[in-house]
C-alpha atoms as a PDB file:
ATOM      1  CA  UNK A   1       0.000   0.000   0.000  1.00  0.00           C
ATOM      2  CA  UNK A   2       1.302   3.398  -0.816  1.00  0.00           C
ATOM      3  CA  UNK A   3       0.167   6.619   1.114  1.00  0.00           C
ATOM      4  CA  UNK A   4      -2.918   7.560  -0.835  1.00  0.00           C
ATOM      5  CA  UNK A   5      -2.370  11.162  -1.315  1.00  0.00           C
ATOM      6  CA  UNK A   6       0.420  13.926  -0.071  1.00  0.00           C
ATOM      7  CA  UNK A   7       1.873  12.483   2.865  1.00  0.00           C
ATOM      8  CA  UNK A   8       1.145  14.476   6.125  1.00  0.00           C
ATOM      9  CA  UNK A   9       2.351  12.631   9.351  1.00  0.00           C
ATOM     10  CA  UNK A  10       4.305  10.187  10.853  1.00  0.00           C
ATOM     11  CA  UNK A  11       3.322   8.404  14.095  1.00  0.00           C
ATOM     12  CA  UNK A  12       6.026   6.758  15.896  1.00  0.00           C
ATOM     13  CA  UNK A  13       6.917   4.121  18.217  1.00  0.00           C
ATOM     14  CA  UNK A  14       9.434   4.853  21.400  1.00  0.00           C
ATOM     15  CA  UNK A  15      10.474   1.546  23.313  1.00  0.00           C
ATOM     16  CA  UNK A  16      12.474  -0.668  20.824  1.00  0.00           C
ATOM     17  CA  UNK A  17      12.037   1.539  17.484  1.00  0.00           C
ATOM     18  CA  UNK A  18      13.733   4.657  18.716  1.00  0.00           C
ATOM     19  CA  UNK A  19      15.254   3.048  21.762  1.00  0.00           C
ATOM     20  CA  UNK A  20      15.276   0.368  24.341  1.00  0.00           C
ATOM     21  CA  UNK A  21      15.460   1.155  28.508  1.00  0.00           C
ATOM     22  CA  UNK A  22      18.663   3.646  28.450  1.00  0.00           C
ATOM     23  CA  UNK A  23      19.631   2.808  25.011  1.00  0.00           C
ATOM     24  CA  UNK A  24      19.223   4.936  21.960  1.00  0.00           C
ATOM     25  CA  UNK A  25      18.548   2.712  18.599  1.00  0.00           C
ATOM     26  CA  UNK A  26      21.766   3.346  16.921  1.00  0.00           C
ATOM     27  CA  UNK A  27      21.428   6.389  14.827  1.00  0.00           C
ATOM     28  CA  UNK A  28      17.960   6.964  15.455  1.00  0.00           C
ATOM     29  CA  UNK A  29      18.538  10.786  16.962  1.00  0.00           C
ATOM     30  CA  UNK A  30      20.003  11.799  13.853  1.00  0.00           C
ATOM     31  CA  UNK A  31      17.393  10.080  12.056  1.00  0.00           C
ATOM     32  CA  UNK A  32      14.977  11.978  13.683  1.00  0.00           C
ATOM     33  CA  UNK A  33      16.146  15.506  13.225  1.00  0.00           C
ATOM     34  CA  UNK A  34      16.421  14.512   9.193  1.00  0.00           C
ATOM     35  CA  UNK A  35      12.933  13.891   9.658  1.00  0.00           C
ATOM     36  CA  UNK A  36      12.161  17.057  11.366  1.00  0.00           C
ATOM     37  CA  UNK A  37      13.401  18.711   8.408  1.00  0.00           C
ATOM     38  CA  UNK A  38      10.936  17.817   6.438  1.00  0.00           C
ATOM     39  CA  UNK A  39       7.167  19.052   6.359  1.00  0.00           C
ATOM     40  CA  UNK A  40       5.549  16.144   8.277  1.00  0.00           C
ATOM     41  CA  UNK A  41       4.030  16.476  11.656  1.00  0.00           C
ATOM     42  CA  UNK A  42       5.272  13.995  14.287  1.00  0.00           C
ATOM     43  CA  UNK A  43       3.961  12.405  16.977  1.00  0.00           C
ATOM     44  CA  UNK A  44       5.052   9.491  19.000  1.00  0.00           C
ATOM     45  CA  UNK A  45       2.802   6.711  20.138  1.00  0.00           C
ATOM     46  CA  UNK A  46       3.252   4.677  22.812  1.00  0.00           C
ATOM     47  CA  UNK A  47       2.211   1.532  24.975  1.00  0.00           C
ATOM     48  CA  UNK A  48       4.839   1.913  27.286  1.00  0.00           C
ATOM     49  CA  UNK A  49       2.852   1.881  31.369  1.00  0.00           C
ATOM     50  CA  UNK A  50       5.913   1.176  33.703  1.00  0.00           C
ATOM     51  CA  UNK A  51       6.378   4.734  33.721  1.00  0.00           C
ATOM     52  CA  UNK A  52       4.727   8.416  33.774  1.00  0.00           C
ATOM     53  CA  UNK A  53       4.716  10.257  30.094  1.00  0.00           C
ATOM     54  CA  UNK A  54       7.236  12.966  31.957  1.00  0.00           C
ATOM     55  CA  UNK A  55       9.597  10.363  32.793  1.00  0.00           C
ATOM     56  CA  UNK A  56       9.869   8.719  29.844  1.00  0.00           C
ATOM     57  CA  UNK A  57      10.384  12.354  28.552  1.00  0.00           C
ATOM     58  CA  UNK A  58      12.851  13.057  30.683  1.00  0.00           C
ATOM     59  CA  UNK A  59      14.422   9.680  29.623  1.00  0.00           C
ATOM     60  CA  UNK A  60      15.130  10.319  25.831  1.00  0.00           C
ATOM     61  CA  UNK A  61      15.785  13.655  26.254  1.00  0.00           C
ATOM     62  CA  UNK A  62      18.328  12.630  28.301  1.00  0.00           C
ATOM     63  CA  UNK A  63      19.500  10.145  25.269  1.00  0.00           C
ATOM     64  CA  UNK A  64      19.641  12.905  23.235  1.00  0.00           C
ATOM     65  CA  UNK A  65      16.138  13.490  21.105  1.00  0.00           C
ATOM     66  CA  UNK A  66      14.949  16.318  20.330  1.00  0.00           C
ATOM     67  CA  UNK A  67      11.131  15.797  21.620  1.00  0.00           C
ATOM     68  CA  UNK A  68       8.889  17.948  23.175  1.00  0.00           C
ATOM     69  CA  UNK A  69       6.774  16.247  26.138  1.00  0.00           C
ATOM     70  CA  UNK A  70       3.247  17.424  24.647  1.00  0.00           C
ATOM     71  CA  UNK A  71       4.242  15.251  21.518  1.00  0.00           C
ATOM     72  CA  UNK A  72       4.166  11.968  23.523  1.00  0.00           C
ATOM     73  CA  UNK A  73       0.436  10.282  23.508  1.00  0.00           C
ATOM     74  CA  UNK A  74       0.457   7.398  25.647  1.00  0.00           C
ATOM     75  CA  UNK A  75      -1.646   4.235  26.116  1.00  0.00           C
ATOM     76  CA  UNK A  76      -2.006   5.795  29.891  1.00  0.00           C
ATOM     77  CA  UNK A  77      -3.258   9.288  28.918  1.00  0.00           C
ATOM     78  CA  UNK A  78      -5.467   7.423  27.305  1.00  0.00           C
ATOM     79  CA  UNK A  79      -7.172   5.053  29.796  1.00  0.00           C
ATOM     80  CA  UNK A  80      -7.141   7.875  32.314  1.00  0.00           C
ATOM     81  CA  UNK A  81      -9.507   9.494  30.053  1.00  0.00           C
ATOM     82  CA  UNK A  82     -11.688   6.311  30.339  1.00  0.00           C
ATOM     83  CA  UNK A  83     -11.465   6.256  33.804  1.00  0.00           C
ATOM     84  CA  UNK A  84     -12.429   9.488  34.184  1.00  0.00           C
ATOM     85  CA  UNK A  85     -15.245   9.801  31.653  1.00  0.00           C
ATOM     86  CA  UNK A  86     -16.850   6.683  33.453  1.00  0.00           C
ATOM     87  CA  UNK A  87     -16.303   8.149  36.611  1.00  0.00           C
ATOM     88  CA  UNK A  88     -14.738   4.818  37.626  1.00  0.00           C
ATOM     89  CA  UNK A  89     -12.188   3.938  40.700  1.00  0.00           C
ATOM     90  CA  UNK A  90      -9.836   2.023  39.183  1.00  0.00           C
ATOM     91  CA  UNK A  91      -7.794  -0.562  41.409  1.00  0.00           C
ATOM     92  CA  UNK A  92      -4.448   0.562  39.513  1.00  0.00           C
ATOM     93  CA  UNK A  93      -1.963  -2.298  38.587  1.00  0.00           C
ATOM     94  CA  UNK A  94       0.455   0.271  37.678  1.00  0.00           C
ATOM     95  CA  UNK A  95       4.004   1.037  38.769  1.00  0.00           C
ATOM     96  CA  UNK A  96       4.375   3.496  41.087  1.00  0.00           C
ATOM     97  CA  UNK A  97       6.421   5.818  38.599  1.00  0.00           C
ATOM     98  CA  UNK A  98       3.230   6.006  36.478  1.00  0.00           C
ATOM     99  CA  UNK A  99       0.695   6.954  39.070  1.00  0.00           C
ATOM    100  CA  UNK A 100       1.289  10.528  38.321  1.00  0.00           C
ATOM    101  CA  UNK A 101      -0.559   9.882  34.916  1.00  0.00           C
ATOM    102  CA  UNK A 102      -3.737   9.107  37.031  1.00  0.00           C
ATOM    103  CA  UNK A 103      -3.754  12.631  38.767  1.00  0.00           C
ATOM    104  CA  UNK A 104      -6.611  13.335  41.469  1.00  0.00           C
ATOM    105  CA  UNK A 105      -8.149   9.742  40.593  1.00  0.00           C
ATOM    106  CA  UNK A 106      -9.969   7.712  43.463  1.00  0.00           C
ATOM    107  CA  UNK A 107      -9.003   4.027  43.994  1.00  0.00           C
ATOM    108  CA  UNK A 108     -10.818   3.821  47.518  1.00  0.00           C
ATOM    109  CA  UNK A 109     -13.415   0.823  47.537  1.00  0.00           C
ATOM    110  CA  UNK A 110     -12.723   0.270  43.683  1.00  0.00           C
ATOM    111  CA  UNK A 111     -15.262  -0.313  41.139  1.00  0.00           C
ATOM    112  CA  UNK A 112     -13.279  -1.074  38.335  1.00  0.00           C
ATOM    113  CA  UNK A 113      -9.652  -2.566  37.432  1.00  0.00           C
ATOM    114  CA  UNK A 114      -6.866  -1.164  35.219  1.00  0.00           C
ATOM    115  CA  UNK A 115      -4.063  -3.135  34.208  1.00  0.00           C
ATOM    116  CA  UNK A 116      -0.653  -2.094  32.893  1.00  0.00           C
ATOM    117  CA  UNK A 117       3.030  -2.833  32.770  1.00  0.00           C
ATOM    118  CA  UNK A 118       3.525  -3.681  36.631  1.00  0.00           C
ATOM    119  CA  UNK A 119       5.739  -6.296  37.255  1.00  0.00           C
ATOM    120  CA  UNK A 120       6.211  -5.247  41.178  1.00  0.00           C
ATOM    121  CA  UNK A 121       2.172  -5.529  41.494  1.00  0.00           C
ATOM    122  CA  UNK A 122       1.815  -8.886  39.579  1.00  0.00           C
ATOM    123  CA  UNK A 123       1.601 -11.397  42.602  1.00  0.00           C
ATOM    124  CA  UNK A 124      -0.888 -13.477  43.310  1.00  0.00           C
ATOM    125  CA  UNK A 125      -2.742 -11.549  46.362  1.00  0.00           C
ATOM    126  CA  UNK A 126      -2.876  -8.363  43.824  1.00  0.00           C
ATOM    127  CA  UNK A 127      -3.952 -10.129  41.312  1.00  0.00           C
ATOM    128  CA  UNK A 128      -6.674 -12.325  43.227  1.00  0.00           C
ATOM    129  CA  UNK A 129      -7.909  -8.924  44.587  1.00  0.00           C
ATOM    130  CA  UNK A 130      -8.265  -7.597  40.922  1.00  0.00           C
ATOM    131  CA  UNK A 131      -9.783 -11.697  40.098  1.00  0.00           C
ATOM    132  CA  UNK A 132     -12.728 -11.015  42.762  1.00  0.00           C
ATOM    133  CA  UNK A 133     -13.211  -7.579  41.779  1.00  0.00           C
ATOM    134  CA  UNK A 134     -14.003  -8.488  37.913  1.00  0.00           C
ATOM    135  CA  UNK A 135     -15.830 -11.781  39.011  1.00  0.00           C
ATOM    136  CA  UNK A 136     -18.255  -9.736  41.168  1.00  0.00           C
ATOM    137  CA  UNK A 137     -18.789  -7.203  37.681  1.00  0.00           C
ATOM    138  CA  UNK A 138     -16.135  -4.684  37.878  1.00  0.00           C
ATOM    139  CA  UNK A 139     -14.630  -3.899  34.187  1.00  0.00           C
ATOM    140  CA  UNK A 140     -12.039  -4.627  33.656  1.00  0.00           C
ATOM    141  CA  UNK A 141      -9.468  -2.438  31.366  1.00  0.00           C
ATOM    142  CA  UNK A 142      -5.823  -3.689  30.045  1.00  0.00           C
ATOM    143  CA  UNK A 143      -3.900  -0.261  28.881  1.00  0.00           C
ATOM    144  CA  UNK A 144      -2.464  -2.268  26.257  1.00  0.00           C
ATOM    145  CA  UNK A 145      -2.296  -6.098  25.859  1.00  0.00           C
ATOM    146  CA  UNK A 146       1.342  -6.528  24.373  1.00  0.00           C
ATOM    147  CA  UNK A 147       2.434  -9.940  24.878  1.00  0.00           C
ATOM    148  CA  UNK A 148       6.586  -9.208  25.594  1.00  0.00           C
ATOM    149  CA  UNK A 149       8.726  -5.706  24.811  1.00  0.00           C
ATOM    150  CA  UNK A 150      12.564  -5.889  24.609  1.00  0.00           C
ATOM    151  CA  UNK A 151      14.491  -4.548  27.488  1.00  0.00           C
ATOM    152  CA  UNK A 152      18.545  -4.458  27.533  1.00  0.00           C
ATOM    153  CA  UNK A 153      18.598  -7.801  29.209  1.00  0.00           C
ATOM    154  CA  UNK A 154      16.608  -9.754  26.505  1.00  0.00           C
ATOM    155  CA  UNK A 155      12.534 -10.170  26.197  1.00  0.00           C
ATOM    156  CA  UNK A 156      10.004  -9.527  28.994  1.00  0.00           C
ATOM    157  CA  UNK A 157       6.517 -10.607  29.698  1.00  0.00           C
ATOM    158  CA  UNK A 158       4.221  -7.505  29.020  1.00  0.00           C
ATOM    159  CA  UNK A 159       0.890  -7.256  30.741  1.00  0.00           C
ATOM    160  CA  UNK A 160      -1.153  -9.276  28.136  1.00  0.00           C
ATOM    161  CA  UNK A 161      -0.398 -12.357  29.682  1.00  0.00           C
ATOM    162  CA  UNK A 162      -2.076 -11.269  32.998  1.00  0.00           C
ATOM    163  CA  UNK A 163      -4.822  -9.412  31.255  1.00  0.00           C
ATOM    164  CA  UNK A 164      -5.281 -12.642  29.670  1.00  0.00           C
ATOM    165  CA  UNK A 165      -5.122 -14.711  32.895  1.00  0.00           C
ATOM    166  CA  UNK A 166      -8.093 -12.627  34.206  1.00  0.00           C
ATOM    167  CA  UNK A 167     -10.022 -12.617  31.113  1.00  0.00           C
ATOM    168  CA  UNK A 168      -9.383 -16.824  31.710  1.00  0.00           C
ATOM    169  CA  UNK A 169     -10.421 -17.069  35.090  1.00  0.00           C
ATOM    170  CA  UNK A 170     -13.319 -14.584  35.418  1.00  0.00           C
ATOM    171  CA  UNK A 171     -14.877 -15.710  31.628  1.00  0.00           C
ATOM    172  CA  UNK A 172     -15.005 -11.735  30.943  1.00  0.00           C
ATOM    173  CA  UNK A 173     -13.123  -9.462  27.895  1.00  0.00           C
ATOM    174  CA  UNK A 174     -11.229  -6.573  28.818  1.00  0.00           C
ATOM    175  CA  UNK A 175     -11.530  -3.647  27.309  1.00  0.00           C
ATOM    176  CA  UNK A 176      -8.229  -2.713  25.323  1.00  0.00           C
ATOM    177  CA  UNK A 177      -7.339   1.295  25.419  1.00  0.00           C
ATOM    178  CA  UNK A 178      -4.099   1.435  24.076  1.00  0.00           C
ATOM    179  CA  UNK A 179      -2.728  -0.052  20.639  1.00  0.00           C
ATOM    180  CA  UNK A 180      -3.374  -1.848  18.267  1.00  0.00           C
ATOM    181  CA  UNK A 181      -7.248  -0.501  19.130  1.00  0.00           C
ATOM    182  CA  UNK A 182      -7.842   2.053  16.045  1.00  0.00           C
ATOM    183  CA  UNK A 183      -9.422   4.325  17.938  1.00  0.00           C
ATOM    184  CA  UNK A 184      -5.422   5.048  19.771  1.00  0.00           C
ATOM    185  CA  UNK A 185      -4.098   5.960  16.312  1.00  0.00           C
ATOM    186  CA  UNK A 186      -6.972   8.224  15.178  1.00  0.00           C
ATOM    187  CA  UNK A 187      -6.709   9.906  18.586  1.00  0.00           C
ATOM    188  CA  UNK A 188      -2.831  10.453  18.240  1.00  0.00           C
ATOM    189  CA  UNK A 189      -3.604  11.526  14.554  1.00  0.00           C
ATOM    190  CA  UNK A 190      -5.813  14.355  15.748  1.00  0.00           C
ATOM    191  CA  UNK A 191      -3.275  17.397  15.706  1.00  0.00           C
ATOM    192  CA  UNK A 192      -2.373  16.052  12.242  1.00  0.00           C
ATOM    193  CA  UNK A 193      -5.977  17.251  10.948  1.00  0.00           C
ATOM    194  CA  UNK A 194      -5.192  14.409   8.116  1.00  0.00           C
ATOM    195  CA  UNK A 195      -6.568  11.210   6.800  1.00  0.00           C
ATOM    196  CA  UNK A 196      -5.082   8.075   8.228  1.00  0.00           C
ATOM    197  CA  UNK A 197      -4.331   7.004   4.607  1.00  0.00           C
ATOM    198  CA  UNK A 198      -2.146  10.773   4.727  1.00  0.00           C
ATOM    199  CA  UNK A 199      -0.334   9.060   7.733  1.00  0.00           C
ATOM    200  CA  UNK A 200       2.654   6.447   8.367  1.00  0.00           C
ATOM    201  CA  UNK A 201       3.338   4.444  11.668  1.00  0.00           C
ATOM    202  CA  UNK A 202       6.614   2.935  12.376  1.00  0.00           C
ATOM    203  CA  UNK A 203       7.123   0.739  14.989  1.00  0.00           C
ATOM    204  CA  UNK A 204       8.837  -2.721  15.991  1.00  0.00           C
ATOM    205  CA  UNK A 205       5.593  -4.824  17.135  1.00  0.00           C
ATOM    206  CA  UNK A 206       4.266  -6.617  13.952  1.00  0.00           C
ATOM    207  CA  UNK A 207       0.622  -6.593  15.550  1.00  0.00           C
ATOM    208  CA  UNK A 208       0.321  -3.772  18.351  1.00  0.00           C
ATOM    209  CA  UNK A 209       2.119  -1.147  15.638  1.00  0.00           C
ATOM    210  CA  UNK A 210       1.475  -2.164  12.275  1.00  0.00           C
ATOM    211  CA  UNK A 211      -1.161  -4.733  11.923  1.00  0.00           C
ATOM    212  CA  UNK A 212      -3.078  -2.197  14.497  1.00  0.00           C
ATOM    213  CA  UNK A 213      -2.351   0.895  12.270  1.00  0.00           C
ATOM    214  CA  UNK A 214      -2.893  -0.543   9.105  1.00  0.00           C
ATOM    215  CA  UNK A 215      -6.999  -1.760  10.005  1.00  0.00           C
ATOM    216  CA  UNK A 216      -6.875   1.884  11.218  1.00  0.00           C
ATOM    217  CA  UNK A 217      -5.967   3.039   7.321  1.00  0.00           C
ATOM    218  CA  UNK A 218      -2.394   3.918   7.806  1.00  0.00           C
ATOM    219  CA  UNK A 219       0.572   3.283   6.077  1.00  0.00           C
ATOM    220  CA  UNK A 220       2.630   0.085   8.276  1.00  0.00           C
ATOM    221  CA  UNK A 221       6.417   0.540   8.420  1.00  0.00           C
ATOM    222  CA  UNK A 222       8.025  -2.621  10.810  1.00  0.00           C
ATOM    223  CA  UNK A 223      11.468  -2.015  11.675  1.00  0.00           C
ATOM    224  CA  UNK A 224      13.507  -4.878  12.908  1.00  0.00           C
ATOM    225  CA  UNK A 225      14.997  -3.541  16.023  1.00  0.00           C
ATOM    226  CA  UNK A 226      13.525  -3.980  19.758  1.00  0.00           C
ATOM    227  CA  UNK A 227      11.173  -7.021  19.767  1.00  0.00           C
ATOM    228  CA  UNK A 228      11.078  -8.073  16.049  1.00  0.00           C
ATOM    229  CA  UNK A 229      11.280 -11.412  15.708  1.00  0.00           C
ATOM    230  CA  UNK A 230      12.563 -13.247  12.752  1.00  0.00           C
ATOM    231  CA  UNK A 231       9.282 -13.589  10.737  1.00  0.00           C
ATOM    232  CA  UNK A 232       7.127 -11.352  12.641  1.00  0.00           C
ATOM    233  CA  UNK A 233       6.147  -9.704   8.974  1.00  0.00           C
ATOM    234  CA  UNK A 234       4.774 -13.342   8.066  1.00  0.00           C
ATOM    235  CA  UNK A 235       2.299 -12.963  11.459  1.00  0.00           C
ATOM    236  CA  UNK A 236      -0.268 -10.784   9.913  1.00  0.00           C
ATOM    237  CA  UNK A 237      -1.984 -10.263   6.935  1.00  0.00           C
ATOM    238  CA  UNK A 238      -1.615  -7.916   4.875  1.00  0.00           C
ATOM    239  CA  UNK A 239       1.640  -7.927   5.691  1.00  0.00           C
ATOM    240  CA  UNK A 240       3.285  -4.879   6.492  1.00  0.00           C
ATOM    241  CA  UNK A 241       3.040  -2.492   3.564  1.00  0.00           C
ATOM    242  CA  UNK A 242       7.027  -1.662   4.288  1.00  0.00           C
ATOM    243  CA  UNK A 243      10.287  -3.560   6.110  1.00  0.00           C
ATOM    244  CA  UNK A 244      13.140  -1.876   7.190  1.00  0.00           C
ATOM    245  CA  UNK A 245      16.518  -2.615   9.300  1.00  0.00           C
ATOM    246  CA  UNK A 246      16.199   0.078  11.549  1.00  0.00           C
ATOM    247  CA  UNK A 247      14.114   3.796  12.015  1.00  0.00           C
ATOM    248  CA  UNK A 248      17.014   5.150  10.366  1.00  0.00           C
ATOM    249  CA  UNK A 249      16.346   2.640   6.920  1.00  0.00           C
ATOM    250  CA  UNK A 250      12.688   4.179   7.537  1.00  0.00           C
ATOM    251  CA  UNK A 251      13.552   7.090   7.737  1.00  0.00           C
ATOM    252  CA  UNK A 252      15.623   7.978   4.806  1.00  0.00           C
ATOM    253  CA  UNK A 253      13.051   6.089   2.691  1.00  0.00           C
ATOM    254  CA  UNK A 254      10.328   8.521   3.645  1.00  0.00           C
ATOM    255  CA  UNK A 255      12.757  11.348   2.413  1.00  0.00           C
ATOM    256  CA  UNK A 256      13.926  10.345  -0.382  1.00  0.00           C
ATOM    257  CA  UNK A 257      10.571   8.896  -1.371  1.00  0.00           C
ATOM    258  CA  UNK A 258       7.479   9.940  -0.178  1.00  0.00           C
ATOM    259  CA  UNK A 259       8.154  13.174   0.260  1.00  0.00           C
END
């Protein structure tokens, strides 16, 4: 699939695309600022829950992007927005680095749970807690069901697996916020003012990125850096409408290309 139309915006991907815990993807700050010289709007799109949207600012500034915070739109902003548009109190299974995302929210006596990347709250007296809550008719709400993200010490369980275990053992469906729900690119797409077909996504998660943009009408771009997998572009179907080595590859295609 080529962009249908002049190319607008590019959403993309932080953890393993652009980098991976303290690790910039080699190249990929250069990379950017080519891309900034363009005309295309940018926005990055992320699942990423261990931590708070200004920390994970703070973190690749610190790496050496050039990123302002308000660009950011994560899976959290956007299930705080559920939360608070259902008036729900969420039992949070969140790290404590991304409460702040959650700001003036009530937990007491919960009505509801909300599951992200928490690895310090995934035990089994949390996670019975959250079991009786759904079982008695609380929703419950996975930020993002990725099944493992790359850190520098090899693969790790995301929170899919647990979202999954509750979904199991309580016989209910969670309700998905983050990616690859196409209702998380359109809403990241919104200061674009563009059509999604206008739009590319690049990112390193075969279904969560690209399979998940591409149903929502944009233009997939898999890089294999972070958690690609060999034969990850063999998982869905389409396949992804472009393959590249690395956000750099990407990147200079899009110039000297598409726009």
């Amino acid at each position: 699939m080529a962009v249908q139309g002049c190319l607008r915006g590019v959403l993309i991907d932080l953890s393993g695309t652009i980098h991976i815990e303290n690790s910039a993807i080699c190249g990929a700050a250069d990379a950017l600022k080519r891309l900034r010289k363009t005309c295309l709007k940018i926005r990055f799109v992320t699942n990423t829950t261990k931590e708070s949207k200004r920390i994970l600012w703070e973190r690749l500034t610190n790496l050496g992007f050039s990123i302002e915070q308000d660009e950011i739109f994560t899976s959290l902003t956007a299930a705080h927005e559920v939360v608070c548009r259902k008036n729900l109190r969420p039992q949070l299974l969140l790290e404590d680095e991304a409460l702040e995302d959650f700001p003036d929210t009530n937990t007491k006596n919960p009505n509801a749970v909300v599951v992200g990347l928490a690895p310090s709250k995934f035990n089994f007296n949390t996670l019975n807690d959250a079991f009786r809550l759904v079982l008695s008719g609380a929703p419950l709400i996975a930020i993002h069901k990725g099944r493992y993200y790359k850190r520098q010490d090899g693969l790790a369980l995301g929170p899919g697996p647990f979202v999954a275990g509750l979904e199991y053992a309580t016989d209910r469906k969670a309700e998905v916020v983050g990616k690859p729900e196409a209702s998380f690119f359109l809403e990241g797409l919104k200061p674009f003012d563009c059509k999604p077909s206008e739009a590319i996504m690049i990112g390193d998660d075969v279904r969560d990125d690209i399979d998940g943009s591409q149903r929502a009408g944009l233009v997939g771009m898999l890089v294999k850096t972070g958690k690609y997998r060999e034969g990850d572009e063999l998982k869905i179907s389409p396949s992804p409408n472009y393959v590249f080595e690395n956000f750099p590859a990407a990147v200079d295609f899009i110039i000297n290309h598409l726009t």
